[in-house]
N, C-alpha and C. Protein backbone atom coordinates (compact mmCIF):
# COMPACT_ATOMS: atom_id res chain seq x y z
N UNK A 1 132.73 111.01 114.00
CA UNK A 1 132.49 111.72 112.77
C UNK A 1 131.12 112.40 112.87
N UNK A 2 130.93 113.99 112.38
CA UNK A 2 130.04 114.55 112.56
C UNK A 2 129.16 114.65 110.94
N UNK A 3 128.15 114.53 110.64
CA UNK A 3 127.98 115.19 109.67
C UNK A 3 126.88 116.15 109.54
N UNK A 4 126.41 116.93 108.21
CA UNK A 4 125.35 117.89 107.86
C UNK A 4 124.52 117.54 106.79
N UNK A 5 123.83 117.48 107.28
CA UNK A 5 122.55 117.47 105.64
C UNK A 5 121.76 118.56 105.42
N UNK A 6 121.54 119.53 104.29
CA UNK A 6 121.03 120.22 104.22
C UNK A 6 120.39 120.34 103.36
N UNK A 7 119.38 120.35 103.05
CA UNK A 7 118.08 120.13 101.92
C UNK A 7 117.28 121.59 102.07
N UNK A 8 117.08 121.46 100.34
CA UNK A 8 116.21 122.44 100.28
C UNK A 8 115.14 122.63 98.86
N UNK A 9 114.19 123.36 99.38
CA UNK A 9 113.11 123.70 98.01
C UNK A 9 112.51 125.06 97.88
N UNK A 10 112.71 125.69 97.08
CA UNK A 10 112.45 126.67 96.56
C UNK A 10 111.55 126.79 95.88
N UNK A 11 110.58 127.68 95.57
CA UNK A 11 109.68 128.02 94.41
C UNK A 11 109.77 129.26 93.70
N UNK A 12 110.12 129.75 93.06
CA UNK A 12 110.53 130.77 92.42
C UNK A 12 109.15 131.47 91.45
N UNK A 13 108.57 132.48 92.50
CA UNK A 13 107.17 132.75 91.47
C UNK A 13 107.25 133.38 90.31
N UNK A 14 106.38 132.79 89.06
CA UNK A 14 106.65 133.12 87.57
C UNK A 14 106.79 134.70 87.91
N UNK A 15 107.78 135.31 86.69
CA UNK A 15 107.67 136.70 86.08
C UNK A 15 108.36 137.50 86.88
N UNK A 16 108.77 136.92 87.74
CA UNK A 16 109.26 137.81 89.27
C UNK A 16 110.94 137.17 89.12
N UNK A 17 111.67 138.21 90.27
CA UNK A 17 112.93 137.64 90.73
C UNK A 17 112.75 136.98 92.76
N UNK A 18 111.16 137.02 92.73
CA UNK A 18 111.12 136.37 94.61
C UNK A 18 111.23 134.85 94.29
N UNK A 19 111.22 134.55 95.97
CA UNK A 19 111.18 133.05 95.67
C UNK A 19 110.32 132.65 97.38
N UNK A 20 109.87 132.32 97.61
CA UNK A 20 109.53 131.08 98.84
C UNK A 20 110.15 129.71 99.03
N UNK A 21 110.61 129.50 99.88
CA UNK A 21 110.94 127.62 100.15
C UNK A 21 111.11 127.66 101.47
N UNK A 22 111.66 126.54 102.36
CA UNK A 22 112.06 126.14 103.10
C UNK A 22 113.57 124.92 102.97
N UNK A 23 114.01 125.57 103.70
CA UNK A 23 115.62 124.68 104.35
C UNK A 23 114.71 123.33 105.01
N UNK A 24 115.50 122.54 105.31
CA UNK A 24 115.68 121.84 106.51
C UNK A 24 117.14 121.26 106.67
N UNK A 25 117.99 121.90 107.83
CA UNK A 25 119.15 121.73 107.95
C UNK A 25 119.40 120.84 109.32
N UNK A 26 120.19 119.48 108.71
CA UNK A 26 120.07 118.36 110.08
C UNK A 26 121.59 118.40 110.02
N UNK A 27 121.92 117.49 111.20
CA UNK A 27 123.39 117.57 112.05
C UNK A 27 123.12 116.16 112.98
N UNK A 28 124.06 115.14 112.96
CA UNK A 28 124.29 114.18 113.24
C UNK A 28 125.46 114.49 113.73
N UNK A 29 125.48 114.13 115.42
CA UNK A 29 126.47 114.62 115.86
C UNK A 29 126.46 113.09 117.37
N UNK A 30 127.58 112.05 117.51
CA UNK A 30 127.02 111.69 118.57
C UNK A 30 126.18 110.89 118.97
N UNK A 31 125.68 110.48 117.91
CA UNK A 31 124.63 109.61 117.60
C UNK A 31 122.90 110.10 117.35
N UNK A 32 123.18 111.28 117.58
CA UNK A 32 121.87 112.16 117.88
C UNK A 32 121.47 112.88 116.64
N UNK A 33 120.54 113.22 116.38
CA UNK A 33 119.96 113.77 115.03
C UNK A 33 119.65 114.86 115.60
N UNK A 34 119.85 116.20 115.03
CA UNK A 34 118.73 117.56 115.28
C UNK A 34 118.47 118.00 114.25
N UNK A 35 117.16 118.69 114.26
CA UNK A 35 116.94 119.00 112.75
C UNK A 35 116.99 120.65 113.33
N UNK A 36 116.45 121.47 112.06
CA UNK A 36 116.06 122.56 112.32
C UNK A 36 115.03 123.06 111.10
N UNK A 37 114.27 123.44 110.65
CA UNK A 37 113.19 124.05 109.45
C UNK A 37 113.51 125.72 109.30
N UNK A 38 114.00 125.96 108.34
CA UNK A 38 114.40 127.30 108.05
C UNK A 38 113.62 127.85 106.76
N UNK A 39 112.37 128.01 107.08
CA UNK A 39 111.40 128.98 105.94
C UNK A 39 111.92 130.38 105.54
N UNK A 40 112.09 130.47 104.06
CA UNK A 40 112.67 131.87 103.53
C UNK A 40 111.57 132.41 102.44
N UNK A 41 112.38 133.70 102.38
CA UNK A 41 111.82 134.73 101.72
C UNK A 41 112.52 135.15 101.18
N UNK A 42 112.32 135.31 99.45
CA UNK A 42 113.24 136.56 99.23
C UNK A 42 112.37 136.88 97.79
N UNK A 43 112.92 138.63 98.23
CA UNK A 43 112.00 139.80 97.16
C UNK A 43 112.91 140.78 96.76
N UNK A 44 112.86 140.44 95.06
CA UNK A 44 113.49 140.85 94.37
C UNK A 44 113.32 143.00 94.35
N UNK A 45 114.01 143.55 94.56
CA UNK A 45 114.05 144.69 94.36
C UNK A 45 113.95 145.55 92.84
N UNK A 46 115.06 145.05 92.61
CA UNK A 46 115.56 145.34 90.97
C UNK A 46 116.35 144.53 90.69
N UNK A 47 116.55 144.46 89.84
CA UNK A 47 117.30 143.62 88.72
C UNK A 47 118.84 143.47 89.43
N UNK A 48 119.26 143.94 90.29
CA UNK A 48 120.83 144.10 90.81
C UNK A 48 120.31 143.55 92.59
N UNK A 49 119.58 143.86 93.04
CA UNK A 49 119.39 144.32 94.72
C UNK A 49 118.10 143.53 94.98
N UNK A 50 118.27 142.52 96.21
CA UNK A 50 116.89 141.58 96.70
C UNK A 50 117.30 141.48 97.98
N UNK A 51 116.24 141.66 98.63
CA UNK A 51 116.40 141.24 100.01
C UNK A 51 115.84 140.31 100.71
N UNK A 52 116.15 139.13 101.80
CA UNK A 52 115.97 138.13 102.18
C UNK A 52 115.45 137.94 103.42
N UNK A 53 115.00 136.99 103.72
CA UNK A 53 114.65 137.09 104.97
C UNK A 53 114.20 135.25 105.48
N UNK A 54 114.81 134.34 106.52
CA UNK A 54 114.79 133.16 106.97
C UNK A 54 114.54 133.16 108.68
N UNK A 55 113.84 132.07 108.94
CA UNK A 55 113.63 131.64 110.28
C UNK A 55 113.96 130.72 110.27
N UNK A 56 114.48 129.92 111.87
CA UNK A 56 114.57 128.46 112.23
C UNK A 56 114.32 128.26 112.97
N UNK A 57 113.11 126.74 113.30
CA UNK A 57 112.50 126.52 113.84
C UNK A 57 113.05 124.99 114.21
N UNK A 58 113.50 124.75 115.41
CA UNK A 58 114.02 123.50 115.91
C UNK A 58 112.96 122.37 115.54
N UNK A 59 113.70 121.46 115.72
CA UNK A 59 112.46 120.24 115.22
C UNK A 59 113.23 119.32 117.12
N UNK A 60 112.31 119.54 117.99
CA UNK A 60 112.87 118.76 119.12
C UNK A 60 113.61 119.10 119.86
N UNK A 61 113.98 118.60 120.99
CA UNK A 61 114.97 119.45 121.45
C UNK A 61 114.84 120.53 122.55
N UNK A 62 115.14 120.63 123.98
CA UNK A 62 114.41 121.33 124.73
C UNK A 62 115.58 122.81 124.98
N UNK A 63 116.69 122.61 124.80
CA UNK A 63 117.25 123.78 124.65
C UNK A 63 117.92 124.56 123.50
N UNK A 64 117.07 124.17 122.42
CA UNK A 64 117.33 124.72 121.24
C UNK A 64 116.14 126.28 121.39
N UNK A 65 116.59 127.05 120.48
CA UNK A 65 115.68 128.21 120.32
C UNK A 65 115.38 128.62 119.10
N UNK A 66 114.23 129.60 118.75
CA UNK A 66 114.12 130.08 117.28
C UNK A 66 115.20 130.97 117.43
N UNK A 67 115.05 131.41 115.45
CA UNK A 67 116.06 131.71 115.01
C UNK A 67 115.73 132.56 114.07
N UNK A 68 115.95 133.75 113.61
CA UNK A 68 115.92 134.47 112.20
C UNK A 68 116.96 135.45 112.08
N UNK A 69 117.19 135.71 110.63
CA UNK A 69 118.01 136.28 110.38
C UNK A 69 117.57 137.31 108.69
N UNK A 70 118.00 138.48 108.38
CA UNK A 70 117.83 139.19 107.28
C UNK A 70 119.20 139.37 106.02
N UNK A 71 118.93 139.31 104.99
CA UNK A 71 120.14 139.32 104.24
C UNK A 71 120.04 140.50 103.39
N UNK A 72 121.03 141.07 102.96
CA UNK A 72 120.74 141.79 101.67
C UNK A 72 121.97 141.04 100.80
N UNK A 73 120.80 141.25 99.51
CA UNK A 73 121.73 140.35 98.87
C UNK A 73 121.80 141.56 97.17
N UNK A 74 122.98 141.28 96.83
CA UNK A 74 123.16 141.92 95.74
C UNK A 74 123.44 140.86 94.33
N UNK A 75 122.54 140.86 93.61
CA UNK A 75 122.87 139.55 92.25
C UNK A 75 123.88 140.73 90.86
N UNK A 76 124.54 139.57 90.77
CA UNK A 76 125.87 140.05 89.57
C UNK A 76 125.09 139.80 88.38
């Protein structure tokens, strides 16, 4: 049996639609733990349109690699 844990914290700065936090997304696989730390970004555009932005940073692990990725995100 494999599982995922994924935790997270956000801060959402007053008056604004941005936010700052960090992930940390683990995987128990095997008996083995890996983590990974995924620090984000996201900046609100307008009221409809924000765009995102995350890295991951292995916690251990010698053939793991960083990681980032960009989102656009559209809020309803």
């Amino acid at each position: 049996m494999n599982w995922q844990i994924n935790t997270s914290f956000h801060y959402t700065l007053p008056e604004t639609d941005h936010f700052i936090g960090v992930e940390v997304n683990q995987v128990v696989a095997d008996g083995k733990l890996e983590t990974t730390l995924r620090p984000q970004v996201k900046l609100g555009l307008n009221d409809k349109l924000a765009i995102g932005m995350a890295a991951g940073f292995p916690v251990g692990g010698k053939d793991r690699a960083l990681s980032s990725f960009f989102r656009l995100i559209y809020q309803l």
